[in-house]
C-alpha atoms as a PDB file:
ATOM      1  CA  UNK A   1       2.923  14.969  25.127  1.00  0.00           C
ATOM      2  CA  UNK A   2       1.732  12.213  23.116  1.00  0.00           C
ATOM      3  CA  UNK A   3       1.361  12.165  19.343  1.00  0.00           C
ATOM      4  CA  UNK A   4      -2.426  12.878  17.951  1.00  0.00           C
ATOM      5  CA  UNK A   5      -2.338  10.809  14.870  1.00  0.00           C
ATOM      6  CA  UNK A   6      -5.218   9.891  12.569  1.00  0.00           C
ATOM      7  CA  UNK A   7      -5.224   6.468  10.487  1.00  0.00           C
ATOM      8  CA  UNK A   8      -7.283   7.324   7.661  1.00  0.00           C
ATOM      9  CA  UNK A   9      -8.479   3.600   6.654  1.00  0.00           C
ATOM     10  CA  UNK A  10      -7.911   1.410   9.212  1.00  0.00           C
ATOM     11  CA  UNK A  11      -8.164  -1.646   7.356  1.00  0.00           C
ATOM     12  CA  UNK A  12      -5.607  -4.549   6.513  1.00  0.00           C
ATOM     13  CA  UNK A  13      -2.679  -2.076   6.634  1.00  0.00           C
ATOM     14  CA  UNK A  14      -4.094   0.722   8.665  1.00  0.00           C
ATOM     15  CA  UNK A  15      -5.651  -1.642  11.738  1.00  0.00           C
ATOM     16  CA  UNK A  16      -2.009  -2.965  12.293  1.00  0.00           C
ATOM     17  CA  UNK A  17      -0.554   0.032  11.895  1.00  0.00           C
ATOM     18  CA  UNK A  18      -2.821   1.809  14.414  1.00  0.00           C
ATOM     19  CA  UNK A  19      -2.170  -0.737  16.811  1.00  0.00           C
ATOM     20  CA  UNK A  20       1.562  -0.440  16.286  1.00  0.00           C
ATOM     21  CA  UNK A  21       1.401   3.320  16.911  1.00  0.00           C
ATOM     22  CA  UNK A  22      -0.753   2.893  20.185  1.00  0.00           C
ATOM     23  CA  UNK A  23       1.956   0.770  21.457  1.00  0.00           C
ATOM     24  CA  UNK A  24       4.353   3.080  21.211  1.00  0.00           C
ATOM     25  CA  UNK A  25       2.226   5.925  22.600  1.00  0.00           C
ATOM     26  CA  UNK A  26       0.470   7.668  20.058  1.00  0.00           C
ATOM     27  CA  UNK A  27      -3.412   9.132  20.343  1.00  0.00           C
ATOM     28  CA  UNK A  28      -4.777   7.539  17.427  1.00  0.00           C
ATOM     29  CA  UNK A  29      -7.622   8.233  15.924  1.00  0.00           C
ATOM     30  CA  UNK A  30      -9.107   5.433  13.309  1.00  0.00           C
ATOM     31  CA  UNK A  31     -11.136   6.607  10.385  1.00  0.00           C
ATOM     32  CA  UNK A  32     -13.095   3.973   8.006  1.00  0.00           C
ATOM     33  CA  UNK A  33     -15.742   4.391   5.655  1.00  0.00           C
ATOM     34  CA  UNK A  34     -18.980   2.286   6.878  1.00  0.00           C
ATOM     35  CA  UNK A  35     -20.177   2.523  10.748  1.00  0.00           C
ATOM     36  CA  UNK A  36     -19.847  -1.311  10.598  1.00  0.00           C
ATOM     37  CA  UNK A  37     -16.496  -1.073  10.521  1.00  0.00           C
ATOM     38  CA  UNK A  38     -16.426   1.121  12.966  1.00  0.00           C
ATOM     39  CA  UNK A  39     -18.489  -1.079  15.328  1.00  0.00           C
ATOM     40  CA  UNK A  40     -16.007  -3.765  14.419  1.00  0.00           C
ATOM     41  CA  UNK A  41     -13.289  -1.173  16.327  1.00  0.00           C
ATOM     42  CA  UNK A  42     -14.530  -0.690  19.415  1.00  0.00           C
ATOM     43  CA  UNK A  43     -12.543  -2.857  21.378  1.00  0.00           C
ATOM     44  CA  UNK A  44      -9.356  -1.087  20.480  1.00  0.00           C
ATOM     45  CA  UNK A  45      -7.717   1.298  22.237  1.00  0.00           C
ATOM     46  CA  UNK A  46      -8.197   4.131  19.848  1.00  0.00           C
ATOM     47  CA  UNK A  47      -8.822   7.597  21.469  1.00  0.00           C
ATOM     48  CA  UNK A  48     -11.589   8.294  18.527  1.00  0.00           C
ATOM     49  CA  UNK A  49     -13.050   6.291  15.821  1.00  0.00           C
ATOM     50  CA  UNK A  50     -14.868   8.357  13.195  1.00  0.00           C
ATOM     51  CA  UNK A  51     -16.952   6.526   9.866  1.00  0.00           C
ATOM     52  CA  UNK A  52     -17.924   8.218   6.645  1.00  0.00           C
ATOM     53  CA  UNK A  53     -16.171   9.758   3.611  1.00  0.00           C
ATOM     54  CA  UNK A  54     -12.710  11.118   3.451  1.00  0.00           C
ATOM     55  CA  UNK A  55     -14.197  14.220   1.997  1.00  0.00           C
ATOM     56  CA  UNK A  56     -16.964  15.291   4.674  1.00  0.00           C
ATOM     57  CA  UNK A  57     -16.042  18.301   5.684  1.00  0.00           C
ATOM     58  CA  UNK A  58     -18.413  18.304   8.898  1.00  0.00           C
ATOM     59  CA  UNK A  59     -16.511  15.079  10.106  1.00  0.00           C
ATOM     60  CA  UNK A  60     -13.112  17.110   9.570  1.00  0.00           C
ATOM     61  CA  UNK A  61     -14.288  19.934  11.377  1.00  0.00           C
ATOM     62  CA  UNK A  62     -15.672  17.941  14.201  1.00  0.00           C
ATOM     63  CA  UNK A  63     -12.206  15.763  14.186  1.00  0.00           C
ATOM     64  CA  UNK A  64      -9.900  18.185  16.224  1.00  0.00           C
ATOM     65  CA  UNK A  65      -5.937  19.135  15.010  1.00  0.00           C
ATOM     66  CA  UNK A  66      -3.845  15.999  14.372  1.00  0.00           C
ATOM     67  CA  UNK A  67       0.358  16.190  14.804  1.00  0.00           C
ATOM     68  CA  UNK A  68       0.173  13.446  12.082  1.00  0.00           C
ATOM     69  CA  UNK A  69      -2.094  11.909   9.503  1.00  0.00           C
ATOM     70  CA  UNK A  70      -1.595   8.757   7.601  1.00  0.00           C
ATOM     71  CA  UNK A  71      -3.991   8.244   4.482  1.00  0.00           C
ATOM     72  CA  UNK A  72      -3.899   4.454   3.943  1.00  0.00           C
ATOM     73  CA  UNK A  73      -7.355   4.024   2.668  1.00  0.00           C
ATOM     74  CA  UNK A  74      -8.451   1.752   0.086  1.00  0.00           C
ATOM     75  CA  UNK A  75     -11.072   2.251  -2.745  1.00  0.00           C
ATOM     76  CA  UNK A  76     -12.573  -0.499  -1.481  1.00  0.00           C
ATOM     77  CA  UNK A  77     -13.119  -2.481  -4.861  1.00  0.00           C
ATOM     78  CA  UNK A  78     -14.317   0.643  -6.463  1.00  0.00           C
ATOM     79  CA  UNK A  79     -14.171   1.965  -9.690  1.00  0.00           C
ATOM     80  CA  UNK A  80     -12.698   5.258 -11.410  1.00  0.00           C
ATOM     81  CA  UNK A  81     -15.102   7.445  -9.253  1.00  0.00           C
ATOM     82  CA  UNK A  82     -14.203   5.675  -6.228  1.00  0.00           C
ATOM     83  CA  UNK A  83     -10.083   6.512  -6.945  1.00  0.00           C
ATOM     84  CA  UNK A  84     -10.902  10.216  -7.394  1.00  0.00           C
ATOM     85  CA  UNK A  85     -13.019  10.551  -3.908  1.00  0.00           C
ATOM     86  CA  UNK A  86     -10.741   8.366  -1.862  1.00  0.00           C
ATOM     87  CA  UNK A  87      -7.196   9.465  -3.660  1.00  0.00           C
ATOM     88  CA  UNK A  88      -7.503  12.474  -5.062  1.00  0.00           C
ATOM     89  CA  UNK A  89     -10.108  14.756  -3.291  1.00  0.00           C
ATOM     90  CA  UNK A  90      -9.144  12.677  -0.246  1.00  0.00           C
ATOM     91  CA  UNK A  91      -5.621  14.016  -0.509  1.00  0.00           C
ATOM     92  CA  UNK A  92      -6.813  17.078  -1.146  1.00  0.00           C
ATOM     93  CA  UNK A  93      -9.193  17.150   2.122  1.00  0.00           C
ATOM     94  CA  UNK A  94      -6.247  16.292   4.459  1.00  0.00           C
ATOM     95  CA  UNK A  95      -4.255  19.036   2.660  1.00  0.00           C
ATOM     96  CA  UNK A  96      -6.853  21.711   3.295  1.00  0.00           C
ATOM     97  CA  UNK A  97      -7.672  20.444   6.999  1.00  0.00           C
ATOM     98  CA  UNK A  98      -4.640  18.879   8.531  1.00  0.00           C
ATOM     99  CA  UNK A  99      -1.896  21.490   6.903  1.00  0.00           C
ATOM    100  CA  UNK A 100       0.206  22.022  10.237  1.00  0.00           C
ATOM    101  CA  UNK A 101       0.246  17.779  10.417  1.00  0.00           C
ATOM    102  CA  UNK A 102       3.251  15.112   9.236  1.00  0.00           C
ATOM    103  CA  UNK A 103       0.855  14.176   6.291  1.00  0.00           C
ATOM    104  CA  UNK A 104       1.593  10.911   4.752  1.00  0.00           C
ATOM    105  CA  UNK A 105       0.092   9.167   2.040  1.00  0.00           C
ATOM    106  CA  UNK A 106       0.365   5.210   0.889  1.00  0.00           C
ATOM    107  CA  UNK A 107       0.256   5.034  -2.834  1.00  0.00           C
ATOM    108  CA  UNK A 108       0.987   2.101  -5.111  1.00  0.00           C
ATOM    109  CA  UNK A 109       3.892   0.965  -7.425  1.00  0.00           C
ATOM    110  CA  UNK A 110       1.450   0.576 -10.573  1.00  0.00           C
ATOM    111  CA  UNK A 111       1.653   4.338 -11.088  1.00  0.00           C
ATOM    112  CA  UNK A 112       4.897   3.163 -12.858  1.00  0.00           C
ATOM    113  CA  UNK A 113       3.633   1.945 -16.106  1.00  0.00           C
ATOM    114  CA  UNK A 114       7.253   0.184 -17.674  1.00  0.00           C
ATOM    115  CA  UNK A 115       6.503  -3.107 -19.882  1.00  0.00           C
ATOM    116  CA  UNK A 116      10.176  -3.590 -20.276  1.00  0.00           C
ATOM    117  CA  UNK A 117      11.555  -5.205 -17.493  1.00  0.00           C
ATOM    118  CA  UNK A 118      13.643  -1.960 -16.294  1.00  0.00           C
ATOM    119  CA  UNK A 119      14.528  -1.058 -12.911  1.00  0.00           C
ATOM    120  CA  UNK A 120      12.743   2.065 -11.472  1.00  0.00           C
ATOM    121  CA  UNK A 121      13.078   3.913  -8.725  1.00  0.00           C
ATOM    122  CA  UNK A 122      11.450   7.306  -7.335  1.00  0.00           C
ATOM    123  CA  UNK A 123      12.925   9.327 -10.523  1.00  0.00           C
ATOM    124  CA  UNK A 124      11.727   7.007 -12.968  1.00  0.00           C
ATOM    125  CA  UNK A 125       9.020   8.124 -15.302  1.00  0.00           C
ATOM    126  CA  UNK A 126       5.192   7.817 -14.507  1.00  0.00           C
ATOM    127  CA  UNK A 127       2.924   6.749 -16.990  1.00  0.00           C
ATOM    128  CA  UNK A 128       0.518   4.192 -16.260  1.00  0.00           C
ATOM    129  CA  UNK A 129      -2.090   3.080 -18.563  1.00  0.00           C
ATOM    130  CA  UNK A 130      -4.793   2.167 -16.409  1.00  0.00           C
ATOM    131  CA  UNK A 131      -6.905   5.067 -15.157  1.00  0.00           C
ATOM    132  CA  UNK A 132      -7.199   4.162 -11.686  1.00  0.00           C
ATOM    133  CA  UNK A 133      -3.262   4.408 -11.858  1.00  0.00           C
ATOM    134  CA  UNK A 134      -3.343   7.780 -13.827  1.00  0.00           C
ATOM    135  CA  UNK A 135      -5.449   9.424 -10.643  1.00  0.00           C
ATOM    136  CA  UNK A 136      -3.135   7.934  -7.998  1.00  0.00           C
ATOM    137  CA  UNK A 137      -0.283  10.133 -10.224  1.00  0.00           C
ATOM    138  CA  UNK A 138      -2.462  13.000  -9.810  1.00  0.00           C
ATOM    139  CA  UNK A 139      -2.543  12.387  -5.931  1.00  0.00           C
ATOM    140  CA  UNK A 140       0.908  11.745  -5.168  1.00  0.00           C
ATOM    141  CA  UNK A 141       1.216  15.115  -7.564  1.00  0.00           C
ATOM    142  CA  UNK A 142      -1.303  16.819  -5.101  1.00  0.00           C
ATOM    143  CA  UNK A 143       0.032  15.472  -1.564  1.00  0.00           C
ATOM    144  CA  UNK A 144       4.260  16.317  -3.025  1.00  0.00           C
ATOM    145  CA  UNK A 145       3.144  19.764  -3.452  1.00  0.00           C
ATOM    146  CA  UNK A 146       1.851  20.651  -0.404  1.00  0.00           C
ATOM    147  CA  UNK A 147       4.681  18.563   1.777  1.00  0.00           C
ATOM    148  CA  UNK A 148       3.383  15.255   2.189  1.00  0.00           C
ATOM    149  CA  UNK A 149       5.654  12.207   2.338  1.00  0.00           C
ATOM    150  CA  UNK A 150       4.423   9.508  -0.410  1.00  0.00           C
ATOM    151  CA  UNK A 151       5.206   5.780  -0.033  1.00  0.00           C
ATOM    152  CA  UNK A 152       4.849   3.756  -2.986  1.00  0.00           C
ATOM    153  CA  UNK A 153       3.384   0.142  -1.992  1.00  0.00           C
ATOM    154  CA  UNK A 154       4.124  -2.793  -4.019  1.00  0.00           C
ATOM    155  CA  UNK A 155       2.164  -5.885  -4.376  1.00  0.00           C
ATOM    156  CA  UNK A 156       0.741  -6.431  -0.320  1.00  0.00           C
ATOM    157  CA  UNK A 157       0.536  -9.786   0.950  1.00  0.00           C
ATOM    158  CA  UNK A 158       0.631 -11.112   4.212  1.00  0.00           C
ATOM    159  CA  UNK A 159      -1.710 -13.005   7.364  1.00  0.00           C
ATOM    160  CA  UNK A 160      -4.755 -14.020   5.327  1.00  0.00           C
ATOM    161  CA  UNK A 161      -3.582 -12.459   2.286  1.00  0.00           C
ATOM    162  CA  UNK A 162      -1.718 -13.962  -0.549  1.00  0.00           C
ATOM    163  CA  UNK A 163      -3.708 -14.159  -4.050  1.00  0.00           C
ATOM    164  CA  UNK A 164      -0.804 -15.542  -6.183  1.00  0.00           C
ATOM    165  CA  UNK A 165       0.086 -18.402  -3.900  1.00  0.00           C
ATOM    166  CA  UNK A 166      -3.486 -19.070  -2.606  1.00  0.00           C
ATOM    167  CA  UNK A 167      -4.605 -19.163  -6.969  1.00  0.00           C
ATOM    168  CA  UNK A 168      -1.566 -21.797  -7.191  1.00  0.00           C
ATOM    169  CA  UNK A 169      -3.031 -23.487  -4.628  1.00  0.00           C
ATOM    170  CA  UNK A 170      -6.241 -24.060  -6.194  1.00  0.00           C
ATOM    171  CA  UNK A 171      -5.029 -24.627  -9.260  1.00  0.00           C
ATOM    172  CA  UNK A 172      -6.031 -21.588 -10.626  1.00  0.00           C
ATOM    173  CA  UNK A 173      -2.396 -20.244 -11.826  1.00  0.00           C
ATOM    174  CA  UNK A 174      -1.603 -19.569 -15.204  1.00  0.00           C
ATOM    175  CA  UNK A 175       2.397 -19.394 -16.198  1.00  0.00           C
ATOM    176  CA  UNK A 176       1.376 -16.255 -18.279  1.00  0.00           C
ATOM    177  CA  UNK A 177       3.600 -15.578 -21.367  1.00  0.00           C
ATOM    178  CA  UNK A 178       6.043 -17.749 -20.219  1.00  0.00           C
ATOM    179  CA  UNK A 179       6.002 -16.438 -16.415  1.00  0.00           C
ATOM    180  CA  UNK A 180       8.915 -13.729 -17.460  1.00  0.00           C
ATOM    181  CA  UNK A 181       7.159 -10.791 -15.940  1.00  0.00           C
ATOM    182  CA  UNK A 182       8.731  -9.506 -13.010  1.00  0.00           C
ATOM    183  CA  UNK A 183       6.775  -9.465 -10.101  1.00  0.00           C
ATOM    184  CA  UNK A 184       6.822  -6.491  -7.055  1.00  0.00           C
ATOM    185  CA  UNK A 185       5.876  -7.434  -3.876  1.00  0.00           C
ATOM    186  CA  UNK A 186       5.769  -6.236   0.315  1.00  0.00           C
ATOM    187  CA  UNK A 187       4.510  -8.071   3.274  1.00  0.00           C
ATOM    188  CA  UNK A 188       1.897  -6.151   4.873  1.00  0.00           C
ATOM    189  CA  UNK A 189       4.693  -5.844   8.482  1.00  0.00           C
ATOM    190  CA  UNK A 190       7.183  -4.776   6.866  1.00  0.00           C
ATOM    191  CA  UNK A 191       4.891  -1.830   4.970  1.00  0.00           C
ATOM    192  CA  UNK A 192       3.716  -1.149   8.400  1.00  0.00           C
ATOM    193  CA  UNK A 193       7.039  -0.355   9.607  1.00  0.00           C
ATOM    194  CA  UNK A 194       7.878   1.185   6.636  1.00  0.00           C
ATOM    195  CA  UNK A 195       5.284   3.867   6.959  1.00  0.00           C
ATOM    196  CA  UNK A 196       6.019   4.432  10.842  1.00  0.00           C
ATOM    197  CA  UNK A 197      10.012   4.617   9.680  1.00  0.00           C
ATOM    198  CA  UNK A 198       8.761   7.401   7.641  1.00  0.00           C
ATOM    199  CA  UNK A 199       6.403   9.167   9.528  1.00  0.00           C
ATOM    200  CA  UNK A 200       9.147   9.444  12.264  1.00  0.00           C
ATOM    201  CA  UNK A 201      11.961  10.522   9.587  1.00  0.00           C
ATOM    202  CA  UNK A 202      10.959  10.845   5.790  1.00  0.00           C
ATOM    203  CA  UNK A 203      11.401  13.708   4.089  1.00  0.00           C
ATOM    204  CA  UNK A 204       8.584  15.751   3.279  1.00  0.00           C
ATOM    205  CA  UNK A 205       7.672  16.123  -0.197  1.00  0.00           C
ATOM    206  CA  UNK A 206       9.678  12.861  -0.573  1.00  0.00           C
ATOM    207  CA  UNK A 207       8.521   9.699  -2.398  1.00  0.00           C
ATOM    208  CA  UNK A 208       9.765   5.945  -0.883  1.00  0.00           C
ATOM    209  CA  UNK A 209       9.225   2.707  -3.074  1.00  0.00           C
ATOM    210  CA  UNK A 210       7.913   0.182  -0.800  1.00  0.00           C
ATOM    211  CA  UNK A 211       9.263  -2.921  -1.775  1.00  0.00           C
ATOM    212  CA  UNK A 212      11.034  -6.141  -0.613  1.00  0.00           C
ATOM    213  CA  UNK A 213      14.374  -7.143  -1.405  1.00  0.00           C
ATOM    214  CA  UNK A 214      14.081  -9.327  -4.471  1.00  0.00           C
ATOM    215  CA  UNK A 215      11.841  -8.320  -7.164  1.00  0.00           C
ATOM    216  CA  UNK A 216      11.317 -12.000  -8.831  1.00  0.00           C
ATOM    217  CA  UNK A 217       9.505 -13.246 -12.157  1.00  0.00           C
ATOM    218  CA  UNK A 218       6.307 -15.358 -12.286  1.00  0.00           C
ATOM    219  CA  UNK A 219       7.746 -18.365 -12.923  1.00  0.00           C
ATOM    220  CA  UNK A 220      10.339 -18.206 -10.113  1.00  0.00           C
ATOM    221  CA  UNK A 221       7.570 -17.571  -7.505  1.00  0.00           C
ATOM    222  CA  UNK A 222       5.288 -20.661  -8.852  1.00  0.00           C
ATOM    223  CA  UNK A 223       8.881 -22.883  -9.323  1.00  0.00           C
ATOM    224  CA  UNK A 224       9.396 -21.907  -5.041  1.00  0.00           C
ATOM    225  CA  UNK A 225       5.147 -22.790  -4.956  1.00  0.00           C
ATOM    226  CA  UNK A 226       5.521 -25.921  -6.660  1.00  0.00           C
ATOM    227  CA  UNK A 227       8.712 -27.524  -4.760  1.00  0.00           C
ATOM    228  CA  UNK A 228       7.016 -26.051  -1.722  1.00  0.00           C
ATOM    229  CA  UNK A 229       3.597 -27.974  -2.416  1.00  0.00           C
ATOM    230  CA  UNK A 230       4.808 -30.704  -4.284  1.00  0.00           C
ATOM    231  CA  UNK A 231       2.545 -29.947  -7.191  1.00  0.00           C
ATOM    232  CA  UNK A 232       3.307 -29.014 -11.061  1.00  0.00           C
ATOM    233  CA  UNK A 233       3.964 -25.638 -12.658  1.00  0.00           C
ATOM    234  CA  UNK A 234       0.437 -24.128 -13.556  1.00  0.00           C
ATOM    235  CA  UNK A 235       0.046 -24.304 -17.297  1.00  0.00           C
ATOM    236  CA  UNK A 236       0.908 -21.507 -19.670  1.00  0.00           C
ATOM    237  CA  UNK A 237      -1.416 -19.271 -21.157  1.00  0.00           C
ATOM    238  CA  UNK A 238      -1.540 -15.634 -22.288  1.00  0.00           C
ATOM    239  CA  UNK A 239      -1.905 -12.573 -19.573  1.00  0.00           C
ATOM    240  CA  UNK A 240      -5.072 -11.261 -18.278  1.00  0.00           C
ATOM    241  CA  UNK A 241      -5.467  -7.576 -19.968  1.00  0.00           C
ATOM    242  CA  UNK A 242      -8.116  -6.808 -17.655  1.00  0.00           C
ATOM    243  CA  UNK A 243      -5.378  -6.966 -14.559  1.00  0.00           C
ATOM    244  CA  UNK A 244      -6.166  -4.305 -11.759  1.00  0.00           C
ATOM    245  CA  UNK A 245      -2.323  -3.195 -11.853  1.00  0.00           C
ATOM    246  CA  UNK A 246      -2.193  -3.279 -15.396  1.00  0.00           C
ATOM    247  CA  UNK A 247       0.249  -5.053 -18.110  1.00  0.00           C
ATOM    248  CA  UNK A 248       3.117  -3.421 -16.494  1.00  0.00           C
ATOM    249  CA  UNK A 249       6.819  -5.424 -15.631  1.00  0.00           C
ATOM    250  CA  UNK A 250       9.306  -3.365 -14.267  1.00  0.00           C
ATOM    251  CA  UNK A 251      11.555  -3.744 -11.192  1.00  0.00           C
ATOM    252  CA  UNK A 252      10.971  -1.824  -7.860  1.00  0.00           C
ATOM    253  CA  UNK A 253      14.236  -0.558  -6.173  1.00  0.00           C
ATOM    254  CA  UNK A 254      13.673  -0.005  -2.069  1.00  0.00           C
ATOM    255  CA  UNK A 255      16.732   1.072  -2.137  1.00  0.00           C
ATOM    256  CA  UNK A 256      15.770   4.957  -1.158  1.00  0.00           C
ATOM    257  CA  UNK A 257      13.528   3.520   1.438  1.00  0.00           C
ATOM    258  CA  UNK A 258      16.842   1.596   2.855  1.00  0.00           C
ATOM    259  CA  UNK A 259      18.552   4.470   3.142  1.00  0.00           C
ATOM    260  CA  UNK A 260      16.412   6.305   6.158  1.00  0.00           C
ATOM    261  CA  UNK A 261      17.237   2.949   7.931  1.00  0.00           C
ATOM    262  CA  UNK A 262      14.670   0.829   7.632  1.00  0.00           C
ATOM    263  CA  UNK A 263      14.808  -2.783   6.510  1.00  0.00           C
ATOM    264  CA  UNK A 264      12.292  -5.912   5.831  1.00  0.00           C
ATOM    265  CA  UNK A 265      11.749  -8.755   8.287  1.00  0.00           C
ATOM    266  CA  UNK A 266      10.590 -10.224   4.638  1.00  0.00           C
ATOM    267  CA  UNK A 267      13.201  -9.512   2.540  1.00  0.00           C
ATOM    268  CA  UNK A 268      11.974 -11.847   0.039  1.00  0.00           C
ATOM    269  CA  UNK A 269       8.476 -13.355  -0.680  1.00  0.00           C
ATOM    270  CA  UNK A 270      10.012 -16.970   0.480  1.00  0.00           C
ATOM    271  CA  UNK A 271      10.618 -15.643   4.015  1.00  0.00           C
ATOM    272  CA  UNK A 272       6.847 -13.824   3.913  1.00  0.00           C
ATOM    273  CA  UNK A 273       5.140 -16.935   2.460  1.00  0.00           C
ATOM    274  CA  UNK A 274       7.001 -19.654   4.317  1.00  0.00           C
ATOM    275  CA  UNK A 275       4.151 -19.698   7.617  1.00  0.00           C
ATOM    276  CA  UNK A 276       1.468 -19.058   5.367  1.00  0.00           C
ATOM    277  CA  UNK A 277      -1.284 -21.753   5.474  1.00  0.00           C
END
């Protein structure tokens, strides 16, 4: 009998992800926020699409019993408020809903908050400074305790998407501090087939770093932009404070991820970036 599966967002990670499960047989359901979106949907071949909050409890009830569910929404540009609804009392929804499903939730790397440089991996301490990072530490807290499976996403990039090459591109780039921070990063394929990896054999109650191969600093990525462009280094200037991820440079070990057999098409940001246009 074919997997029922919901794709809670089904937006830049959760469309292609959807898609990939459909191919290999899965009833998917796609859930997005706006009914826009869900126009936009129509021509897949989803069983269901449903639109509206995470945390409606009439559009849970009406949803049916999933064998799986995959939260992989976004805030959507949101705020504080907007982390707590779709992370935290969204977690908390599937929890109280969806308890006999494989529950999965995609999470972020800047819940670690290191400013040294350090390795980390799944045991390494979690103290982020920014608050939007604080509640996604709360969530993963929430979805560990009742069995989910929590992947850890680096930096996503990927088809259409690649803000660090694209600001180098427009000349935009600042070498900030010297470009020693170390950067974390994933193509969006190779997160999709990390989650599916996992939803077919992580742990529950486990946490995976998402992450390619080679965590590398600023100034190594705009060095490979440069040579690749034929255009200077960006000049050097001091860091943004206001970044969304936060003042944070650490290095993100996959290596746990590796381990359940999965490996990236992209192992490094070269390979990801070298048909981007």
């Amino acid at each position: 009998m074919p997997r029922r599966t919901l794709i809670v967002g089904a937006g830049y990670v959760g469309l292609p992800l959807a898609r990939t499960l459909v191919a290999r047989g899965d009833l998917v359901t796609a859930w997005v926020r706006s009914a826009e979106s869900a126009a936009a949907l129509a021509p897949e071949n989803f069983a269901r699409i449903l639109a509206g909050s995470v945390i409606d409890d009439a559009i849970w009830r009406d949803a049916g019993p999933f064998d799986a569910v995959v939260h992989c929404a976004s805030s959507g540009g949101g705020g504080v408020p907007a982390y707590r609804e779709v992370f935290l009392e969204g977690v908390s929804a599937i929890n109280r809903h969806q308890s006999a499903a494989r529950r999965l939730l995609v999470s972020s790397t800047s819940v670690y908050g290191q400013t040294d440089g350090a390795w980390v991996d799944e045991s390494s301490p979690t103290t982020p400074a920014t608050e939007t990072s604080q509640i996604l530490v709360e969530s993963e807290r929430t979805a560990v305790s009742a069995g989910m499976i929590v992947v850890r996403a680096a930096g996503i990039y990927g088809p259409g998407r690649a803000a660090l090459y694209e600001k180098f591109r427009r000349g935009e780039a600042v070498l900030e501090d010297g470009g020693a921070r170390w950067l974390n990063q994933i193509h969006r394929d190779d997160l999709v087939t990390a989650i599916v990896q996992l939803l077919d054999q992580g742990a529950l109650g486990e946490i995976y770093n998402a992450a390619d191969n080679e965590p590398v600093t600023l100034r190594t990525y705009y060095q490979w932009c440069a040579d690749q462009l034929q255009l200077p280094l960006p000049p050097e200037g001091r860091a943004n404070p206001n970044r969304k991820r936060g003042l944070t440079n650490k290095r993100v070990s996959n290596q746990k991820l590796r381990t359940t057999g999965w490996s990236p098409a992209f192992p490094t940001f070269r390979q990801g970036l070298a048909t981007h246009s």
